[in-house]
Protein backbone atom coordinates (compact mmCIF):
# COMPACT_ATOMS: atom_id res chain seq x y z
CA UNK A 1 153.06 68.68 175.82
CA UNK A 2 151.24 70.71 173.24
CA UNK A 3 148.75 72.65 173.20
CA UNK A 4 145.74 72.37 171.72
CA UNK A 5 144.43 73.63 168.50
CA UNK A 6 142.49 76.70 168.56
CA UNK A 7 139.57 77.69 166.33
CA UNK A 8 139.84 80.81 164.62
CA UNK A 9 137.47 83.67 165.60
CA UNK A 10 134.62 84.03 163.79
CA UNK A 11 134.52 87.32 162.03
CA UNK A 12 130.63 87.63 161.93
CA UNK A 13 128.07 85.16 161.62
CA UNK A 14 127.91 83.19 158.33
CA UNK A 15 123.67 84.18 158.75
CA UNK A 16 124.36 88.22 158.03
CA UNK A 17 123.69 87.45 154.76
CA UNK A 18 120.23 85.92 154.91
CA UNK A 19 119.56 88.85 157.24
CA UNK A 20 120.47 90.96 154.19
CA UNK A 21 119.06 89.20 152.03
CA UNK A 22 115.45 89.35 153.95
CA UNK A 23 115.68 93.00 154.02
CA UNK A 24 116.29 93.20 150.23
CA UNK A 25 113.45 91.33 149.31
CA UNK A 26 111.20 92.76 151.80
CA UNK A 27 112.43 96.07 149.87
CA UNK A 28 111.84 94.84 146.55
CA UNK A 29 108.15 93.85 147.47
CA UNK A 30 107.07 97.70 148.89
CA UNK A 31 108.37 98.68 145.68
CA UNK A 32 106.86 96.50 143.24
CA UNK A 33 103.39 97.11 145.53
CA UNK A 34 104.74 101.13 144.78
CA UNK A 35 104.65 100.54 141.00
CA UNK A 36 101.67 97.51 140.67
CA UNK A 37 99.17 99.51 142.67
CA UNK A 38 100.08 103.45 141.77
CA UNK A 39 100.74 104.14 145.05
CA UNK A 40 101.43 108.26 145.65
CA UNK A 41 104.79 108.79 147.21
CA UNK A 42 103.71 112.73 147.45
CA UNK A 43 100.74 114.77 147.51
CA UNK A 44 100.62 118.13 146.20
CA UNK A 45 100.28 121.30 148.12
CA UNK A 46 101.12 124.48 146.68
CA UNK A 47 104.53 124.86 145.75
CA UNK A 48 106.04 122.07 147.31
CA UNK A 49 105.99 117.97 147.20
CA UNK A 50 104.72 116.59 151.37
CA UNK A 51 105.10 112.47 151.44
CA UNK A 52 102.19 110.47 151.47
CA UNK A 53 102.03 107.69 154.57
CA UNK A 54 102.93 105.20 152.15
CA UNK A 55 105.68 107.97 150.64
CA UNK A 56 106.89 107.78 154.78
CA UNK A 57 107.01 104.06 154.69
CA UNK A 58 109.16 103.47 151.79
CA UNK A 59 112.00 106.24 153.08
CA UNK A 60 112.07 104.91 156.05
CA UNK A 61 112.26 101.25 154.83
CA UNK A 62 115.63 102.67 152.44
CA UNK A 63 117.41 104.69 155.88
CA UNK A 64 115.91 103.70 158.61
CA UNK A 65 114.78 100.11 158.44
CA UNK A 66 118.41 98.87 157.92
CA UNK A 67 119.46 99.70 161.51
CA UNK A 68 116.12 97.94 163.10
CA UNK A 69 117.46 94.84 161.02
CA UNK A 70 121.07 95.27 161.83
CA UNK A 71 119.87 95.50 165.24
CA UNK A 72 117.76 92.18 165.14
CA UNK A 73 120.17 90.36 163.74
CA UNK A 74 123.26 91.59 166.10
CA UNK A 75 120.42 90.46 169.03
CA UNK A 76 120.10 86.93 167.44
CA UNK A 77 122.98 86.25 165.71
CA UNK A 78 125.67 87.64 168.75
CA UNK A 79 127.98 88.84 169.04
CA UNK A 80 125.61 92.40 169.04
CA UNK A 81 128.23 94.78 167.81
CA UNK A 82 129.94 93.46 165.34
CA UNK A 83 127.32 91.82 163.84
CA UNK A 84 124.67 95.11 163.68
CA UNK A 85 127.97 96.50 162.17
CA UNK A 86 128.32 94.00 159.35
CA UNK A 87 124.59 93.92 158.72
CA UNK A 88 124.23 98.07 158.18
CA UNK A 89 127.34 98.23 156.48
CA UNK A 90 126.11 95.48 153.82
CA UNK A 91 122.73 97.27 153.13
CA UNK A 92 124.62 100.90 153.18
CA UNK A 93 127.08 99.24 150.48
CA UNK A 94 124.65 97.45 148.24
CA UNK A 95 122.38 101.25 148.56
CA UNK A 96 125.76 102.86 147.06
CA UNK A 97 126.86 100.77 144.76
CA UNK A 98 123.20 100.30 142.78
CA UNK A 99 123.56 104.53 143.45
CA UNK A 100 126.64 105.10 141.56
CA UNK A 101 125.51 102.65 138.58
CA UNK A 102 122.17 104.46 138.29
CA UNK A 103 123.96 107.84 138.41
CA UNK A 104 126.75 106.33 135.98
CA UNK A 105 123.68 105.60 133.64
CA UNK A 106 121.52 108.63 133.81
CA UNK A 107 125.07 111.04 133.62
CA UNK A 108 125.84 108.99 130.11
CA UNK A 109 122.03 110.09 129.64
CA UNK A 110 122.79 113.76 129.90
CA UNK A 111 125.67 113.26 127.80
CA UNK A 112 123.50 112.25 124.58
CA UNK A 113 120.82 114.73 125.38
CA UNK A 114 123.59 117.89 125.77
CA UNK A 115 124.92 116.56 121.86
CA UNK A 116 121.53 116.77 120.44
CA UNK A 117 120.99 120.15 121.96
CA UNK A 118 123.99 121.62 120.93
CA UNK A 119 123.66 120.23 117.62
CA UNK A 120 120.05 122.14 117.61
CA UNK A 121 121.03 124.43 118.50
CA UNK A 122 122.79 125.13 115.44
CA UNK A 123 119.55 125.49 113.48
CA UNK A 124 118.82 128.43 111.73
CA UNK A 125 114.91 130.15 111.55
CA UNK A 126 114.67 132.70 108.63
CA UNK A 127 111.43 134.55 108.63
CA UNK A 128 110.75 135.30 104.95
CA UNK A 129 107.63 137.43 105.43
CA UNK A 130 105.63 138.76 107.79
CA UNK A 131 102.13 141.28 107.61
CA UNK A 132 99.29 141.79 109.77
CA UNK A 133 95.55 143.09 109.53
CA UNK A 134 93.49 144.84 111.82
CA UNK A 135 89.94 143.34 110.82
CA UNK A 136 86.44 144.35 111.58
CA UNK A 137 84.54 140.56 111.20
CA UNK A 138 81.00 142.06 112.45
CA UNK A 139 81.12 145.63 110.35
CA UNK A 140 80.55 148.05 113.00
CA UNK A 141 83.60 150.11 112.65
CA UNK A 142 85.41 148.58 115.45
CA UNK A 143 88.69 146.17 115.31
CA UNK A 144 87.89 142.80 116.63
CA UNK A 145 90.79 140.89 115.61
CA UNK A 146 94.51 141.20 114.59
CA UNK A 147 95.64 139.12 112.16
CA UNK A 148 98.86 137.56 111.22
CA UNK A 149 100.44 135.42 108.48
CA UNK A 150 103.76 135.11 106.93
CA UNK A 151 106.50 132.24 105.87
CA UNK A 152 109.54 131.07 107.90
CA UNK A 153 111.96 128.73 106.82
CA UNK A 154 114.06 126.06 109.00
CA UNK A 155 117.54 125.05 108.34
CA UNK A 156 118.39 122.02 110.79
CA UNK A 157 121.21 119.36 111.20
CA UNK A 158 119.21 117.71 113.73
CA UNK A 159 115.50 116.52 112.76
CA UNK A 160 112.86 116.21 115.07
CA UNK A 161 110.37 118.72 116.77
CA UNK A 162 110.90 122.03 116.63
CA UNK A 163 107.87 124.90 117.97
CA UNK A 164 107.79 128.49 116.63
CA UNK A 165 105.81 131.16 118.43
CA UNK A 166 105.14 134.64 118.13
CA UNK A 167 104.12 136.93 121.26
CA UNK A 168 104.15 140.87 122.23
CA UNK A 169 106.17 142.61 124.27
CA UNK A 170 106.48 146.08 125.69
CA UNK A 171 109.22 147.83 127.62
CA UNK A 172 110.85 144.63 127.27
CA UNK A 173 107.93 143.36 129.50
CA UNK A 174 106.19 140.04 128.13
CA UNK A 175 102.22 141.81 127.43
CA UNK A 176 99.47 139.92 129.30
CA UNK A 177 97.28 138.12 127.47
CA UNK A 178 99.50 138.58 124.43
CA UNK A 179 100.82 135.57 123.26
CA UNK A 180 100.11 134.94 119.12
CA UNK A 181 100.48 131.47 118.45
CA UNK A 182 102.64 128.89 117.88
CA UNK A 183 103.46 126.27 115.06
CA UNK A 184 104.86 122.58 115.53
CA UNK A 185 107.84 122.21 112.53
CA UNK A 186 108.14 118.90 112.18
CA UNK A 187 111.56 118.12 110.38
CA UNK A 188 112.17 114.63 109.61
CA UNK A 189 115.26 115.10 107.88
CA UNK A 190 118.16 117.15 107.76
CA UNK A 191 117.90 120.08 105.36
CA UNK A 192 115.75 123.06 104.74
CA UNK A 193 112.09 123.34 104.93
CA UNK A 194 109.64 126.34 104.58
CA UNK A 195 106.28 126.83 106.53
CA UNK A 196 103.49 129.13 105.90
CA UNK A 197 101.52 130.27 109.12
CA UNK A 198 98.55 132.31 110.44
CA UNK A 199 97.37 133.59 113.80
CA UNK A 200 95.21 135.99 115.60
CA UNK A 201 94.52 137.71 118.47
CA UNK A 202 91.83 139.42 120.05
CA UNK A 203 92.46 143.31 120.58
CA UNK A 204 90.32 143.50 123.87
CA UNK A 205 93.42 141.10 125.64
CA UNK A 206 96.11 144.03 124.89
CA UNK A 207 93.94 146.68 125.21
CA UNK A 208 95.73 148.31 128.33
CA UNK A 209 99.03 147.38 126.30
CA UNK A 210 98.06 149.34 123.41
CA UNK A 211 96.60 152.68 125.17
CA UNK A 212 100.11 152.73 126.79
CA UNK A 213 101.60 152.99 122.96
CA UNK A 214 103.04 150.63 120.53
CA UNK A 215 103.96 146.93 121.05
CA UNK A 216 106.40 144.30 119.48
CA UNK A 217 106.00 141.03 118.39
CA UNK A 218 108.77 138.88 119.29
CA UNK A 219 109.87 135.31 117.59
CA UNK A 220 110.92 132.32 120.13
CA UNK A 221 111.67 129.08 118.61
CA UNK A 222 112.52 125.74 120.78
CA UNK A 223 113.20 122.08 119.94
CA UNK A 224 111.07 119.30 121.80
CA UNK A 225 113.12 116.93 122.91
CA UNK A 226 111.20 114.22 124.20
CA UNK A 227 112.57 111.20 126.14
CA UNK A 228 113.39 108.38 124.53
CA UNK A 229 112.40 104.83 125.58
CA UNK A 230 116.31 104.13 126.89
CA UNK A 231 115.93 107.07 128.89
CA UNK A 232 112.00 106.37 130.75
CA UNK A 233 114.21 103.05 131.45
CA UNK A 234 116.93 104.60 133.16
CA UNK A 235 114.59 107.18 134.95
CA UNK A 236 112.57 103.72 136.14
CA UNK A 237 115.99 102.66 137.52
CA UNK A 238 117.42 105.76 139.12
CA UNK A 239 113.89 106.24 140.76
CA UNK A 240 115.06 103.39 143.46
CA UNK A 241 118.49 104.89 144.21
CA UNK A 242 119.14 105.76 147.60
CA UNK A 243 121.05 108.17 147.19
CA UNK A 244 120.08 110.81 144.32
CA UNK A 245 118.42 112.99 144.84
CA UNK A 246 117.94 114.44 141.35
CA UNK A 247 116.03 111.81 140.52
CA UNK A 248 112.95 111.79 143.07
CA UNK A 249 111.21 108.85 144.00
CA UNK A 250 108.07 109.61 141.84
CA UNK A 251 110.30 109.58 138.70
CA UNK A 252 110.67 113.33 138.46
CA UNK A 253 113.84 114.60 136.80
CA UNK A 254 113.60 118.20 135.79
CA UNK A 255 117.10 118.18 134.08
CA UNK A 256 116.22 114.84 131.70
CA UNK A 257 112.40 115.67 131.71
CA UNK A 258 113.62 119.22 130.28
CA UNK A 259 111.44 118.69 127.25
CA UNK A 260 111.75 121.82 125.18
CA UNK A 261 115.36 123.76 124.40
CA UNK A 262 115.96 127.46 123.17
CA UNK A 263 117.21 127.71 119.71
CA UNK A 264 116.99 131.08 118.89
CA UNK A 265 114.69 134.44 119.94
CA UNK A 266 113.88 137.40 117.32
CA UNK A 267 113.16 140.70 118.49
CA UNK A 268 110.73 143.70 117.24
CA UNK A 269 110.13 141.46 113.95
CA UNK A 270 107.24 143.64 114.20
CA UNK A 271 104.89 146.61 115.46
CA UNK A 272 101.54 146.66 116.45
CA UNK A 273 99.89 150.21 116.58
CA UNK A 274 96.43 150.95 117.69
CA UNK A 275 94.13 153.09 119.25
CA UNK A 276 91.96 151.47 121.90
CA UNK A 277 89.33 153.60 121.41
CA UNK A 278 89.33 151.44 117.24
CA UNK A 279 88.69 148.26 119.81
CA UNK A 280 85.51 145.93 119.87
CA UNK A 281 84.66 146.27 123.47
CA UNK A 282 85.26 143.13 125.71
CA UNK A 283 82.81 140.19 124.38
CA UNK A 284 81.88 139.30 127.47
CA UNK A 285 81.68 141.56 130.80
CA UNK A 286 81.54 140.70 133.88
CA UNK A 287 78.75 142.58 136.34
CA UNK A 288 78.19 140.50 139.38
CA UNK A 289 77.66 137.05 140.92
CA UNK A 290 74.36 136.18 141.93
CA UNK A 291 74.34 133.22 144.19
CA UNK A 292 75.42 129.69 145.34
CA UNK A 293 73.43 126.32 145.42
CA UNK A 294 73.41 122.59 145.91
CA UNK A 295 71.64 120.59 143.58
CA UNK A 296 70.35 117.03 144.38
CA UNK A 297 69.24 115.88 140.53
CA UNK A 298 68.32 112.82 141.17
CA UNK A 299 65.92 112.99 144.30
CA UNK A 300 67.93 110.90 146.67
CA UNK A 301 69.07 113.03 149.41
CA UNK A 302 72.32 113.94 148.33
CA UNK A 303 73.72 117.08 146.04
CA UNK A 304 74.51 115.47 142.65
CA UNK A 305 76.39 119.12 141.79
CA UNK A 306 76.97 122.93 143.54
CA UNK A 307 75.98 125.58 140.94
CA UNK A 308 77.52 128.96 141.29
CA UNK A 309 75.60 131.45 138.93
CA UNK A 310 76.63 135.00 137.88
CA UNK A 311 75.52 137.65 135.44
CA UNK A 312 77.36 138.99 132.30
CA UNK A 313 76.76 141.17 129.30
CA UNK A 314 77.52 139.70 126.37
CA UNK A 315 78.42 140.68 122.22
CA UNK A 316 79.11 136.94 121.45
CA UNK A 317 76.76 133.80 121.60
CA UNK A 318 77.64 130.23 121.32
CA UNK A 319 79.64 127.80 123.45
CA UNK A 320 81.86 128.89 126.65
CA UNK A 321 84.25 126.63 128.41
CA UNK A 322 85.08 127.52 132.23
CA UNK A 323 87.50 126.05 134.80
CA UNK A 324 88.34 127.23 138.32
CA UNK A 325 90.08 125.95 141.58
CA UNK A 326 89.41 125.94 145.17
CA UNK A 327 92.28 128.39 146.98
CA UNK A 328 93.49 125.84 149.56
CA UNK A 329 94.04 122.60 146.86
CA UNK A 330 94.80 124.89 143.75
CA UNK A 331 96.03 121.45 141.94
CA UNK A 332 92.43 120.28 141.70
CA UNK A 333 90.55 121.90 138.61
CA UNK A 334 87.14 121.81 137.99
CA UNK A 335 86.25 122.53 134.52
CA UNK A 336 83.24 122.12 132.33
CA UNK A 337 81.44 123.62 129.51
CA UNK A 338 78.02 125.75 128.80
CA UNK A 339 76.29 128.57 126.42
CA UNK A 340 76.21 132.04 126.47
CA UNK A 341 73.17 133.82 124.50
CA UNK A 342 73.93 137.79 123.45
CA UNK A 343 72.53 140.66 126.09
CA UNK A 344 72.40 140.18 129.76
CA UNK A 345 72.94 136.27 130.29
CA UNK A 346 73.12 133.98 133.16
CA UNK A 347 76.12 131.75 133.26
CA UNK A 348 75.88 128.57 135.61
CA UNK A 349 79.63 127.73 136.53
CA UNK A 350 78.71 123.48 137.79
CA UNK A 351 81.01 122.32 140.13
CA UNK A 352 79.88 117.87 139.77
CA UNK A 353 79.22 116.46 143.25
CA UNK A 354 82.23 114.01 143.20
CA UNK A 355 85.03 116.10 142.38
CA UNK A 356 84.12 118.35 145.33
CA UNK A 357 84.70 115.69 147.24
CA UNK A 358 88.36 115.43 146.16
CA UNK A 359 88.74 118.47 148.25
CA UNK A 360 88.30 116.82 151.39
CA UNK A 361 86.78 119.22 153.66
CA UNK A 362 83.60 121.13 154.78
CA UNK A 363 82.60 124.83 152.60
CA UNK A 364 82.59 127.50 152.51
CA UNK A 365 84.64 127.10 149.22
CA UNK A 366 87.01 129.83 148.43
CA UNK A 367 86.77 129.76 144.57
CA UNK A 368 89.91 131.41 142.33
CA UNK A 369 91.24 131.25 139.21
CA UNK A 370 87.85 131.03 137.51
CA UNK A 371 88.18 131.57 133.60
CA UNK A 372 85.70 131.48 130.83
CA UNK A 373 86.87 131.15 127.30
CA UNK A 374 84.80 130.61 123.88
CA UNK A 375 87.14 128.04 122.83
CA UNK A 376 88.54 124.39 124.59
CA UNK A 377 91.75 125.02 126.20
CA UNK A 378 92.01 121.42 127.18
CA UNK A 379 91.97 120.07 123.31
CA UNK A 380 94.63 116.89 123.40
CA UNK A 381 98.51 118.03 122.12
CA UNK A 382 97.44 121.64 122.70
CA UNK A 383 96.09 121.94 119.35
CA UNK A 384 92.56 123.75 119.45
CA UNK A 385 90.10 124.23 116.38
CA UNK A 386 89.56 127.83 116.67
CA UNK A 387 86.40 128.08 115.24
CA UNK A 388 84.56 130.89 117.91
CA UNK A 389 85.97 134.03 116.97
CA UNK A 390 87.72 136.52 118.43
CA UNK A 391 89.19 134.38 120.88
CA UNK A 392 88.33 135.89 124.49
CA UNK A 393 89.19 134.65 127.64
CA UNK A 394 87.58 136.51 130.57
CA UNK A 395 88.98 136.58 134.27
CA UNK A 396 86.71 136.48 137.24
CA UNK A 397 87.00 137.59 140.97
CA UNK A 398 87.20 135.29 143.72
CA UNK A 399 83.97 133.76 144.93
CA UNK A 400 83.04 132.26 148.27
CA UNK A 401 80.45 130.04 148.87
CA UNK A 402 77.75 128.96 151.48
CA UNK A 403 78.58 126.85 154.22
CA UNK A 404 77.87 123.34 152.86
CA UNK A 405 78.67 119.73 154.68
CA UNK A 406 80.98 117.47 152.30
CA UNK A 407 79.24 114.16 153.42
CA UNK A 408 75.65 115.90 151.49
CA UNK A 409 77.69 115.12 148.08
CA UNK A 410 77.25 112.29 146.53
């Protein structure tokens, strides 16, 4: 008598794959929430990148969420082991195989962005002529800016964007406050092409350079190599792999996102020589600040603004631009722009009500980094209209304010 026919064992259950499948397009729906609402995946402290809650949520939904659905579905679907097995593995597969075709895409990236540099990296700067001027614009004997002109020339096999700049240097030590200038070449063809150029600088910024004896002026050119729309495309996709890291999940990529590439650096093209005692004195100095208060403009009960006032001496008059941070969120700047009038002048640094509140907590408010310059720093491309001279940019101490209660803001 024969026996009867025995099914064959099941493997896993047929339903691992809508388990999968579920946990894919639950995935795909925290991300498109990520990119449809601008949700931050990291907030910025310092020096280093801490995730957001949301930043928590979506990390744990790519290495962590997997198991709690391999773990349903081995419950439901029985048997548990084999099935939880089958489940993870499928997830951990799909992860690596959408990882190796993102890195496969952003390494043929790298490829075409290595070719351009090293062909620009061929270029050749000549600098045809160079002179400068020590020049006395207010005729009382005293130097109160250097100036610079001359002509380069650019010999390129590969166009684009290419930045010249000239700074000083001194015991082969970069000089504070001593960078020149720059100039954007724009070469939008192969060949040769000349460019005239002419900068300044104020004396007073390399005034402790200068008494220590004579300083260089060096010549740095880069190319700008921006990224094209192919690559923000494969950035987009390598943002969502699992499993590289060198592409973070904000979109960062320092190695693609490398924007501008050393060509080629001149040294001592040049020699600045001057006795400090020749220099206009600083345009503005610093002698003390005054005080701190909240202003409520609008009568309502709440501060519309904090005002932080201090006393200077000026030589210059006309229109100042200021920005400063508070120490403990120094990626928040709060910037703004006044007057200054010539002789002992108040200067009201305004802090506006709501982007105090950015900051989050209670004062006292540990001001730093607070700068006050004659012309805009913050002019779009970086290129500024120049038009207060000398060019001064004057450095403040720390300041710490009163005591004040963040919900008083409005």
């Amino acid at each position: 008598m024969s026996s009867p026919a025995q099914s064959p064992t099941k493997v896993f259950h047929p339903a691992v794959f809508r388990v999968v499948g579920l946990y894919f397009a639950s995935l795909v729906v925290l991300i498109f929430l990520t990119v449809v609402c601008k949700f931050k995946l990291y907030s910025r402290m310092e020096w280093f990148g801490f995730p957001t809650a949301w930043g928590w949520l979506l990390m744990a939904w790519f290495y962590v969420v997997p198991f709690i659905f391999g773990a349903g579905g081995g419950f439901l679907l029985k048997p548990f082991i084999r099935n939880f097995v089958v489940i993870t593995a499928l997830i951990f597969s799909f992860h690596s195989v959408y990882t190796f075709f993102a890195f496969s895409l952003r390494s043929g990236y790298l490829m075409t962005l290595e070719a351009e540099a090293q062909a620009s990296r061929r270029s050749e700067l000549s600098l045809k002529s160079l002179t400068h001027k020590y020049q006395d614009e207010n005729g009382d004997g005293l130097v109160d800016r250097v100036a610079m002109v001359g002509h380069w020339e650019l010999k390129t096999d590969s166009p684009g964007g290419y930045l010249a700049a000239l700074y000083l240097v001194q015991n082969n030590r970069l000089v504070a406050g001593g960078s020149i200038g720059q100039q954007k070449l724009d070469m939008e063809a192969q060949g040769t092409r000349g460019f005239d150029f002419a900068f300044s600088i104020n004396p007073v910024n390399i005034k402790d350079a200068l008494s220590s004896g004579p300083v260089e002026v060096h010549l740095d050119l880069k190319k700008s190599i921006p990224v094209s729309g192919a690559g923000k495309s494969i950035l987009a996709f390598c943002r969502w792999a699992p499993f590289l890291d060198r592409t973070g999940f904000e979109g960062e990529d320092p190695e693609i996102y490398q924007t501008l590439l050393s060509i080629v650096n001149f040294h001592r093209i040049d020699v600045l020589v001057l006795d400090p005692a020749e220099i206009q004195r600083d345009q503005v100095i610093f002698v003390r600040y005054i005080n701190d208060v909240a202003r409520d403009l609008d009568g309502n009960g709440l501060y519309d603004e904090l005002l932080v006032s201090l006393l200077v001496d000026s030589i210059y008059s006309g229109p100042i631009y200021y920005s400063l941070q508070e120490e403990s969120h120094p990626e928040i700047f709060f910037q703004n722009k006044t007057s200054i009038a010539k002789g002992a002048d108040v200067i009201h640094l305004v802090i506006d009500g709501t982007d105090l509140k950015k900051l989050g907590k209670d004062g006292p408010y540990r001001l730093t980094n607070v700068n006050v310059l004659n012309n805009d720093p913050y002019c779009p491309s970086g290129k500024c209209d120049l038009k207060n001279l000398p060019v001064f940019t004057l450095y403040l101490p720390k300041y710490v304010t009163q005591a004040y209660e963040l919900n008083k803001f409005e």
